[in-house]
C-alpha atoms as a PDB file:
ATOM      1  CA  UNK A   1      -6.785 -33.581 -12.344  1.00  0.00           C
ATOM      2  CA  UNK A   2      -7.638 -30.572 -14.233  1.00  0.00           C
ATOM      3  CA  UNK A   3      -6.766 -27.419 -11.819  1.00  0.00           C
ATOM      4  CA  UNK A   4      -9.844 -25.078 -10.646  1.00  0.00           C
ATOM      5  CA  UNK A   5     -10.063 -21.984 -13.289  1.00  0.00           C
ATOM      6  CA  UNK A   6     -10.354 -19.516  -9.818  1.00  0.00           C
ATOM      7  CA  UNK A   7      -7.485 -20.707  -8.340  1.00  0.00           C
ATOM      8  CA  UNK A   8      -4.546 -18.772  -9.366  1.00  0.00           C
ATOM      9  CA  UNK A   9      -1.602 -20.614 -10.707  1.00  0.00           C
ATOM     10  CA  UNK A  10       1.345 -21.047  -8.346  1.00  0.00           C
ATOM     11  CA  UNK A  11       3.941 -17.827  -9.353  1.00  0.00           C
ATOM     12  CA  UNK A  12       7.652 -17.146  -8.541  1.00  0.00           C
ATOM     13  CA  UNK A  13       8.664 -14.518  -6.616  1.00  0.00           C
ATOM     14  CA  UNK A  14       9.516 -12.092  -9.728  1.00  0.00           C
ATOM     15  CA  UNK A  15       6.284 -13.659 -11.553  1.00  0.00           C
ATOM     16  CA  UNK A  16       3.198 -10.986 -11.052  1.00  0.00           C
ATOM     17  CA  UNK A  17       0.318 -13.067  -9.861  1.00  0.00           C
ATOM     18  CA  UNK A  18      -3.067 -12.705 -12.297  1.00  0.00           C
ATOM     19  CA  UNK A  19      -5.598 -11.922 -10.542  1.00  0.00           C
ATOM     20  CA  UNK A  20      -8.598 -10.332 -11.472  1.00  0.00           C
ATOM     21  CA  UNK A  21     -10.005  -6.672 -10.169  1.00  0.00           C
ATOM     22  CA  UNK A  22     -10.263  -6.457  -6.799  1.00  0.00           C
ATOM     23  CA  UNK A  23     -10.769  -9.952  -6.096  1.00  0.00           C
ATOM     24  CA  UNK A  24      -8.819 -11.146  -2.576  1.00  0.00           C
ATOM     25  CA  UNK A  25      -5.291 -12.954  -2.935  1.00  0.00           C
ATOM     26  CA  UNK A  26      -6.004 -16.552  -2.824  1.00  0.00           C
ATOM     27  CA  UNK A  27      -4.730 -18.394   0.882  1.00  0.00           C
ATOM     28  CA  UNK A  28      -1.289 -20.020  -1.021  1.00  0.00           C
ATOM     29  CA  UNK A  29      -0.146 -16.281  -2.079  1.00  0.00           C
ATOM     30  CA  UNK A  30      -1.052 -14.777   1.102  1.00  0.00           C
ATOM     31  CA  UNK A  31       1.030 -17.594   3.464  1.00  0.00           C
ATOM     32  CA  UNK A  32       3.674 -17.138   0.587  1.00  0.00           C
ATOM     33  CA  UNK A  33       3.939 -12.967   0.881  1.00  0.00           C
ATOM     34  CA  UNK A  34       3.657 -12.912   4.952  1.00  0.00           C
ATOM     35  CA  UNK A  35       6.916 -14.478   4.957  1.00  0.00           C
ATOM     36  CA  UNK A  36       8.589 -11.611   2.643  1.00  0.00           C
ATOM     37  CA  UNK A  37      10.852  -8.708   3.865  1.00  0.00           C
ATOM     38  CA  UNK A  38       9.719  -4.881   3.794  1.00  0.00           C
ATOM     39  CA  UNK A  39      12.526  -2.666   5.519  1.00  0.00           C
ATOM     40  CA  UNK A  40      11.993   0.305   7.623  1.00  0.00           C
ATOM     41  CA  UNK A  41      13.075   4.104   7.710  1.00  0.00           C
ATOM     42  CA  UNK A  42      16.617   2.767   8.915  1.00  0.00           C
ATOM     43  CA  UNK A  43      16.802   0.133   6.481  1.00  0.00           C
ATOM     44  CA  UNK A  44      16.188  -3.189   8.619  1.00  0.00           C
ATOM     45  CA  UNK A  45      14.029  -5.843   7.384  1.00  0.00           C
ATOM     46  CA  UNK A  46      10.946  -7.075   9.016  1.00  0.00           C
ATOM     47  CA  UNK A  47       8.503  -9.913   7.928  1.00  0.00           C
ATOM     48  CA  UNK A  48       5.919  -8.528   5.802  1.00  0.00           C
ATOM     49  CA  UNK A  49       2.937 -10.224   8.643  1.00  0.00           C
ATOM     50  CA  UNK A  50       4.699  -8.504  11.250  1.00  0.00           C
ATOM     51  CA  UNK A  51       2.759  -5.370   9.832  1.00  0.00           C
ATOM     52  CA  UNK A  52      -0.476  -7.268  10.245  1.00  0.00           C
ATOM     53  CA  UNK A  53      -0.118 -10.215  12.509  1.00  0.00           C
ATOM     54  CA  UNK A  54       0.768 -10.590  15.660  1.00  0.00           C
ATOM     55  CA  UNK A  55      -0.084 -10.419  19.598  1.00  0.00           C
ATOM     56  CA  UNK A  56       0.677  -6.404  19.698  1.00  0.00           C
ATOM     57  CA  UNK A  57      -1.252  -5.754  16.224  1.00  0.00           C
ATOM     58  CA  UNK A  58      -5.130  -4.401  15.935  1.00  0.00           C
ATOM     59  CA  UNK A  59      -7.628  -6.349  14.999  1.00  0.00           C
ATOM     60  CA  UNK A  60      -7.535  -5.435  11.536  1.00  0.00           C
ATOM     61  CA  UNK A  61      -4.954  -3.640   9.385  1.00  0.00           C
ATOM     62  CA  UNK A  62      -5.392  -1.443   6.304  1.00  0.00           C
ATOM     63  CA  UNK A  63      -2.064  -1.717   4.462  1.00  0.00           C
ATOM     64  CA  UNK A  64      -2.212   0.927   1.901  1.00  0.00           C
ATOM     65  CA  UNK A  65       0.096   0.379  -1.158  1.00  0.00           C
ATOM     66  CA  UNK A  66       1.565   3.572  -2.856  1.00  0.00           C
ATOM     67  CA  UNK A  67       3.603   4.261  -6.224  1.00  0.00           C
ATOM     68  CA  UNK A  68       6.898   5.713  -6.038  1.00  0.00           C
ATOM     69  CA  UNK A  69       7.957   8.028  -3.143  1.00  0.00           C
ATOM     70  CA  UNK A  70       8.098  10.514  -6.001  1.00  0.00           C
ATOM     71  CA  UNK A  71       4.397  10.315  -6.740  1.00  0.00           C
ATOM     72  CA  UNK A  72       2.334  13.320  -6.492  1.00  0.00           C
ATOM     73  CA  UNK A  73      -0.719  12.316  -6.452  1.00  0.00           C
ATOM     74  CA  UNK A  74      -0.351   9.563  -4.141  1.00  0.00           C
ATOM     75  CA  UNK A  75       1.063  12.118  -1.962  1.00  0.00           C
ATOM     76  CA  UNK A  76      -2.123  14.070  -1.444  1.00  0.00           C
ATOM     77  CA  UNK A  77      -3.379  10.899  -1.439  1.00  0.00           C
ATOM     78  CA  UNK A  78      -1.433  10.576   2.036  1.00  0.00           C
ATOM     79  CA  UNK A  79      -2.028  13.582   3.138  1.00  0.00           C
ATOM     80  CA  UNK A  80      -5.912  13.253   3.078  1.00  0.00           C
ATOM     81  CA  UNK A  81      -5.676  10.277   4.375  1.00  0.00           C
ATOM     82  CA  UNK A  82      -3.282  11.513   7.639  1.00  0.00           C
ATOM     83  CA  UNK A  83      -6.165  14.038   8.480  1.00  0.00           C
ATOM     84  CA  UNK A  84      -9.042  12.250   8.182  1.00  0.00           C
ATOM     85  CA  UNK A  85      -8.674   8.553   9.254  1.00  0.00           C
ATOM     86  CA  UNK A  86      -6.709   9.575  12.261  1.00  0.00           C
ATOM     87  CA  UNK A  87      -5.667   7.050  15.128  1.00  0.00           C
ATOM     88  CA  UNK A  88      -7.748   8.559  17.089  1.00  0.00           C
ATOM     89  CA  UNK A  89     -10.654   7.635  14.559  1.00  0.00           C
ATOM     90  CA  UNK A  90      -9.382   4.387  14.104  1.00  0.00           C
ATOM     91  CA  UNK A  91      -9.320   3.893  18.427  1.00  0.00           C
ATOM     92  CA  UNK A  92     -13.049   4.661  18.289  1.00  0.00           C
ATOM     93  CA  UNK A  93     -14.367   2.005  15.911  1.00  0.00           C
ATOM     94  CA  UNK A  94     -16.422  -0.805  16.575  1.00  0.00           C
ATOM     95  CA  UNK A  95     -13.118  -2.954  16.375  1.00  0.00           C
ATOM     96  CA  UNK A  96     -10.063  -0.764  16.266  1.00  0.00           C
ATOM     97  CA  UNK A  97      -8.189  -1.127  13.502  1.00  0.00           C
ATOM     98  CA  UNK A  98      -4.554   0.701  12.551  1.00  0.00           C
ATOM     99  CA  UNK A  99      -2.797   2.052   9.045  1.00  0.00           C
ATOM    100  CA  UNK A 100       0.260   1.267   7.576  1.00  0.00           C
ATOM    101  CA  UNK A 101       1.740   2.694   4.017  1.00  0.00           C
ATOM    102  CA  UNK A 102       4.006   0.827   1.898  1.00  0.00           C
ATOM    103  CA  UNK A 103       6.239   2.071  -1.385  1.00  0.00           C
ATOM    104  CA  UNK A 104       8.390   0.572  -4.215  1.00  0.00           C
ATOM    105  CA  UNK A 105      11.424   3.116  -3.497  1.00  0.00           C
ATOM    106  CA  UNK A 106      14.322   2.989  -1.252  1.00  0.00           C
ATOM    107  CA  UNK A 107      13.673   2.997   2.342  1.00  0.00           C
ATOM    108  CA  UNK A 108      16.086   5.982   2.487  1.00  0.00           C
ATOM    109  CA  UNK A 109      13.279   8.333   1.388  1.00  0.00           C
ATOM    110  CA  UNK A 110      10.897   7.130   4.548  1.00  0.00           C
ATOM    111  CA  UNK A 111      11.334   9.737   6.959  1.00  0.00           C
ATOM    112  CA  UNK A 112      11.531  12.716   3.755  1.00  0.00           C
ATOM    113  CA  UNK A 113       7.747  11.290   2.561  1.00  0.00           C
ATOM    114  CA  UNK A 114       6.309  11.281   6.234  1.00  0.00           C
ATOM    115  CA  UNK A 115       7.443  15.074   6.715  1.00  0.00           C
ATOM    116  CA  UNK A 116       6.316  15.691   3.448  1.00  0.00           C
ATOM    117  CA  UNK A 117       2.839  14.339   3.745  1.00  0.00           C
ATOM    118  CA  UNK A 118       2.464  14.511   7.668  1.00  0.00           C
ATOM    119  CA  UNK A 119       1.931  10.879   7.419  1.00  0.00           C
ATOM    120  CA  UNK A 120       1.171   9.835  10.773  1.00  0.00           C
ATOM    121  CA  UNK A 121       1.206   5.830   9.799  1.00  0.00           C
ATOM    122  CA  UNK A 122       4.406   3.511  10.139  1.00  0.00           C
ATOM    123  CA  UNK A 123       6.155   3.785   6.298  1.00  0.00           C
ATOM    124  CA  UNK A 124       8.543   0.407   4.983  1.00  0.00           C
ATOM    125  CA  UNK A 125       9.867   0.370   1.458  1.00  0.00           C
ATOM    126  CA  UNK A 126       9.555  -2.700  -0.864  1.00  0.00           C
ATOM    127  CA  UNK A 127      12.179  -1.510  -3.500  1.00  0.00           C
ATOM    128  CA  UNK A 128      12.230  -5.155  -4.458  1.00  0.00           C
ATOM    129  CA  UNK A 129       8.238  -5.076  -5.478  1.00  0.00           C
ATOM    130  CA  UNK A 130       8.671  -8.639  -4.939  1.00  0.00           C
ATOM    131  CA  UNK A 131       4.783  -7.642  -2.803  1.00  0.00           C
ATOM    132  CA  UNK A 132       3.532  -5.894  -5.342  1.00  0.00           C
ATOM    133  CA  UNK A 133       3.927  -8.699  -8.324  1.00  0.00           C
ATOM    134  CA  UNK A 134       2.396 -11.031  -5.697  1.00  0.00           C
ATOM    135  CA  UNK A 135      -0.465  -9.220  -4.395  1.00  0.00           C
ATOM    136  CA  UNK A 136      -1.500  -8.673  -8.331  1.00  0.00           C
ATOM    137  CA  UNK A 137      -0.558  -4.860  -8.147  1.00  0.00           C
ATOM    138  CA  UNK A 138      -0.576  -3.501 -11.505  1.00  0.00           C
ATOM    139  CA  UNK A 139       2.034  -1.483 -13.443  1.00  0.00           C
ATOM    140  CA  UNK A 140       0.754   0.835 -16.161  1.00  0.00           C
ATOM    141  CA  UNK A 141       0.819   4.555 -16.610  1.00  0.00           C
ATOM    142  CA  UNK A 142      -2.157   5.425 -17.606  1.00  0.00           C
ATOM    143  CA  UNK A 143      -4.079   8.347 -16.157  1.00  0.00           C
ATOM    144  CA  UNK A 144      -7.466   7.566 -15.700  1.00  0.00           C
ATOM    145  CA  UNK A 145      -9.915  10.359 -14.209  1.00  0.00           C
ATOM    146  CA  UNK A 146      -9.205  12.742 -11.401  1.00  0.00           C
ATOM    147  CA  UNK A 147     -10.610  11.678  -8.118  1.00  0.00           C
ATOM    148  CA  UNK A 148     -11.483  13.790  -5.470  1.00  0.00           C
ATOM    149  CA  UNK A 149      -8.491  13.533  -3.198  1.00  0.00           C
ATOM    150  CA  UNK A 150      -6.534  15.091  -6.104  1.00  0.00           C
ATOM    151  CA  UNK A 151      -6.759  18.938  -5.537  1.00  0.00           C
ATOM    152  CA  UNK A 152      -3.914  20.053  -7.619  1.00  0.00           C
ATOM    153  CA  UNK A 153      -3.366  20.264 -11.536  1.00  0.00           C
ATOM    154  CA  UNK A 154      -1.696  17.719 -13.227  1.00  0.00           C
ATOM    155  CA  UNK A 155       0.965  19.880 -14.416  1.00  0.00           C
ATOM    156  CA  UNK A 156       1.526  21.444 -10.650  1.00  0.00           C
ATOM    157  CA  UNK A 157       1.857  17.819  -9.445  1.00  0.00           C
ATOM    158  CA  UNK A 158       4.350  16.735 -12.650  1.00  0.00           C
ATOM    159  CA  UNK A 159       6.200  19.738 -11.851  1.00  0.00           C
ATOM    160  CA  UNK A 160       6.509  19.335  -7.792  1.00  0.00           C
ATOM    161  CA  UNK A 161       7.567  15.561  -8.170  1.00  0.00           C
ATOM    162  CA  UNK A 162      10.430  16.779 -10.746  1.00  0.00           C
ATOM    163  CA  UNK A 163      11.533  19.023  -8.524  1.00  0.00           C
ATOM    164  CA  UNK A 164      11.309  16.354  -4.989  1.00  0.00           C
ATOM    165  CA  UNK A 165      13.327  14.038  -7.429  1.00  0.00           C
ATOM    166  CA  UNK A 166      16.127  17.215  -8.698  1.00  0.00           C
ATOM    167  CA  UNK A 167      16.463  17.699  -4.572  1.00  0.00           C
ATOM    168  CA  UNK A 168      17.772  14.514  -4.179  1.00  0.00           C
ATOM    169  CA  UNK A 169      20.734  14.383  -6.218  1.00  0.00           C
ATOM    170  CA  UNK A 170      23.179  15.458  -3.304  1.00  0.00           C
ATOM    171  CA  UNK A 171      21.446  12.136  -1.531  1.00  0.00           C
ATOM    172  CA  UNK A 172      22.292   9.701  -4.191  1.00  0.00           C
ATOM    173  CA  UNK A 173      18.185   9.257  -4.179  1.00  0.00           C
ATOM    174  CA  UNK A 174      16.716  10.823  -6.764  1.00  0.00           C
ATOM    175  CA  UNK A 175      16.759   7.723  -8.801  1.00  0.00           C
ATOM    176  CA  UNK A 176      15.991   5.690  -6.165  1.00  0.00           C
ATOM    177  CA  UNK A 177      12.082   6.202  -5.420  1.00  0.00           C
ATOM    178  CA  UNK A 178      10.661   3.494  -7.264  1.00  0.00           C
ATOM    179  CA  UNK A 179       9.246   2.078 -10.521  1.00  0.00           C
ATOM    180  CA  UNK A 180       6.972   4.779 -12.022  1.00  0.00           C
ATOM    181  CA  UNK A 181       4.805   2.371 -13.465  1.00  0.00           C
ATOM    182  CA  UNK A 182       4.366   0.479 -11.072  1.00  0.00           C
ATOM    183  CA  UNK A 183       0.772   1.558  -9.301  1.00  0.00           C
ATOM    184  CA  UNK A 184      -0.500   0.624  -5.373  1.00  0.00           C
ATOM    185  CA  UNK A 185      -3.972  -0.342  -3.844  1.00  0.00           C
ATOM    186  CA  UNK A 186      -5.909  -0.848  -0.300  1.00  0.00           C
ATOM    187  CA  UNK A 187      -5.864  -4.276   1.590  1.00  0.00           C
ATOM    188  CA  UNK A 188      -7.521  -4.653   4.810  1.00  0.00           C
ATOM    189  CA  UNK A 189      -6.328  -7.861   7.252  1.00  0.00           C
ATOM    190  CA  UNK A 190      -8.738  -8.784   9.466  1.00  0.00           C
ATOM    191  CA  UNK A 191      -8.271 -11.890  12.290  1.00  0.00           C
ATOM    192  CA  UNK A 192      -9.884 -14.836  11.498  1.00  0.00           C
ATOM    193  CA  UNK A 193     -13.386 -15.589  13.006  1.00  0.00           C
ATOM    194  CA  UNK A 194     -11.267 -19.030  14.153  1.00  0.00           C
ATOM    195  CA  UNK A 195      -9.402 -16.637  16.480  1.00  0.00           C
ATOM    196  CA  UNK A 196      -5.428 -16.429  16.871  1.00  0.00           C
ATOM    197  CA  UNK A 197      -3.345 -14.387  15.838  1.00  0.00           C
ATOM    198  CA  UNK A 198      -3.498 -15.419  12.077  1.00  0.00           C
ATOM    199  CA  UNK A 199      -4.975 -12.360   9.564  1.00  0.00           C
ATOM    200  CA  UNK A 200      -6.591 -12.451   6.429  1.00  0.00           C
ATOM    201  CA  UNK A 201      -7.246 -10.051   3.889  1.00  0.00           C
ATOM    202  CA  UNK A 202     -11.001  -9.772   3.988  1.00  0.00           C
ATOM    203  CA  UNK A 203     -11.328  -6.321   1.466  1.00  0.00           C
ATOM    204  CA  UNK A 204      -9.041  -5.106  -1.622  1.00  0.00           C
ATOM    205  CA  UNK A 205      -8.833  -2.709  -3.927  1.00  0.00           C
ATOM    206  CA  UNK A 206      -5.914  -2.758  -6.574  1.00  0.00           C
ATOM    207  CA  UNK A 207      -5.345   0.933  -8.618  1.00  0.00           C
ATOM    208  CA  UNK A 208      -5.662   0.527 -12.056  1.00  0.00           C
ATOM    209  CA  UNK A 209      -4.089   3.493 -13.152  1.00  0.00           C
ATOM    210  CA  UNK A 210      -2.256   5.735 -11.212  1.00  0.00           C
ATOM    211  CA  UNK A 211      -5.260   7.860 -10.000  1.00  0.00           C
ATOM    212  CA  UNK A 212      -7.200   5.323  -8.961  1.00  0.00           C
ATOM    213  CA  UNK A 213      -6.964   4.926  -4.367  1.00  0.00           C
ATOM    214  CA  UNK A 214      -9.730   4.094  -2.950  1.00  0.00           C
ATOM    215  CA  UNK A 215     -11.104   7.327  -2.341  1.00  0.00           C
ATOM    216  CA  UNK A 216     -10.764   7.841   1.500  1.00  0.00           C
ATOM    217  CA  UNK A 217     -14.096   8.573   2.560  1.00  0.00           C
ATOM    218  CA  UNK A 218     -15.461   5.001   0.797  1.00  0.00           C
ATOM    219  CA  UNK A 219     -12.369   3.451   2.911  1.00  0.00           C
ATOM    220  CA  UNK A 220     -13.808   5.161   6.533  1.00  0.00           C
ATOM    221  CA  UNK A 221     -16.751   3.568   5.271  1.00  0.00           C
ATOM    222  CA  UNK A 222     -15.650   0.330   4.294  1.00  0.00           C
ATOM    223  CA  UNK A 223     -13.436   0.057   8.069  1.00  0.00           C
ATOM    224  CA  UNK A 224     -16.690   0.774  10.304  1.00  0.00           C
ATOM    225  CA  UNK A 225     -18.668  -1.662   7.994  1.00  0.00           C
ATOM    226  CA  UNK A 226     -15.780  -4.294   8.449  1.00  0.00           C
ATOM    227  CA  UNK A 227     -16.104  -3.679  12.235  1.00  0.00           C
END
């Protein structure tokens, strides 16, 4: 039987899934991924749906995918982010929903990138980017436009991620924050209308070069018209 031309093929783990724009994972890669290990500020793994799923978890998630802990831009893409879709915003929606921030780099750089950015979000690493090839995250380089969230010059921002990655050396980090091509994006799990505790991503965005978040105010808008 001829396969279905939507349906992605089946991938390995180190195989980047094809998948077009911001179209949704399809169900076989998502029960794949919520099986894989992100690891903490201390190091320690935890199952990738433990982020999402889960009696304790909100109804929906927003799992926000940076670049490298290195990143500039995605770091004042953070820290917008931190001040305006606060908990306390996120307590008074329609359906509550919660953040949390994942990166390529080693997990050693957590705690450094939440002072930096006042990130007030749980951070894991995937230094693996074993997620990122599955979820169809893209690696490239390119520039694209300046969105809004980025305040600073390009050359300020070059220059202030040199110098985060030259402070490192004593650490035995500076090499260590992850793939600079390798770019991030938004997904939003939401529980099924079934009920459980099962979660599905119902909303995606994938960055396309490595200016390209979802700006935030479109995201406060896209979580209260979720809820």
């Amino acid at each position: 039987m001829a396969s279905d031309a939507s349906t992605p093929a089946p991938t390995t783990d180190n195989e980047p899934a094809k998948l077009a724009g911001d179209e949704p994972p399809s169900a076989e890669i998502q029960a794949k991924v919520a099986s894989y290990t992100v690891l903490d500020r201390e190091g320690q793994p935890h199952q990738y749906s433990s982020l999402y799923s889960g009696a304790e978890a909100a109804p929906r998630t927003l799992v926000v995918f940076i670049r490298h802990f290195f990143c500039g831009s995605c770091k004042e893409y953070i820290e917008v982010l931190s001040k305006t879709i606060t908990p306390e915003l996120l307590s008074q929606l329609s359906t509550s929903a919660s953040v949390v921030v994942v990166g390529c780099g080693d997990p050693g750089l957590i705690d450094i990138y939440a002072k930096e950015t006042g990130c007030q979000f749980p951070i894991y690493a995937d230094p693996s980017r074993k997620l990122y090839k599955q979820l169809g995250l893209v690696s490239s380089l390119a520039l694209g436009e300046k969105p809004e969230y980025i305040q600073k010059s390009m050359k300020q921002i070059v220059a202030e991620s040199f110098w985060k990655t030259l402070k490192q050396l004593p650490s035995g980090l500076a090499l260590k924050g992850g793939d600079s091509r390798q770019n991030g994006g938004e997904f939003l799990y939401e529980a099924s209308p079934e009920g459980g505790e099962e979660r599905r991503v119902v909303w995606c965005h994938r960055m396309q070069n490595t200016r390209d978040h979802t700006e935030v105010a479109a995201l406060a808008k896209i979580l209260e018209r979720q809820g």
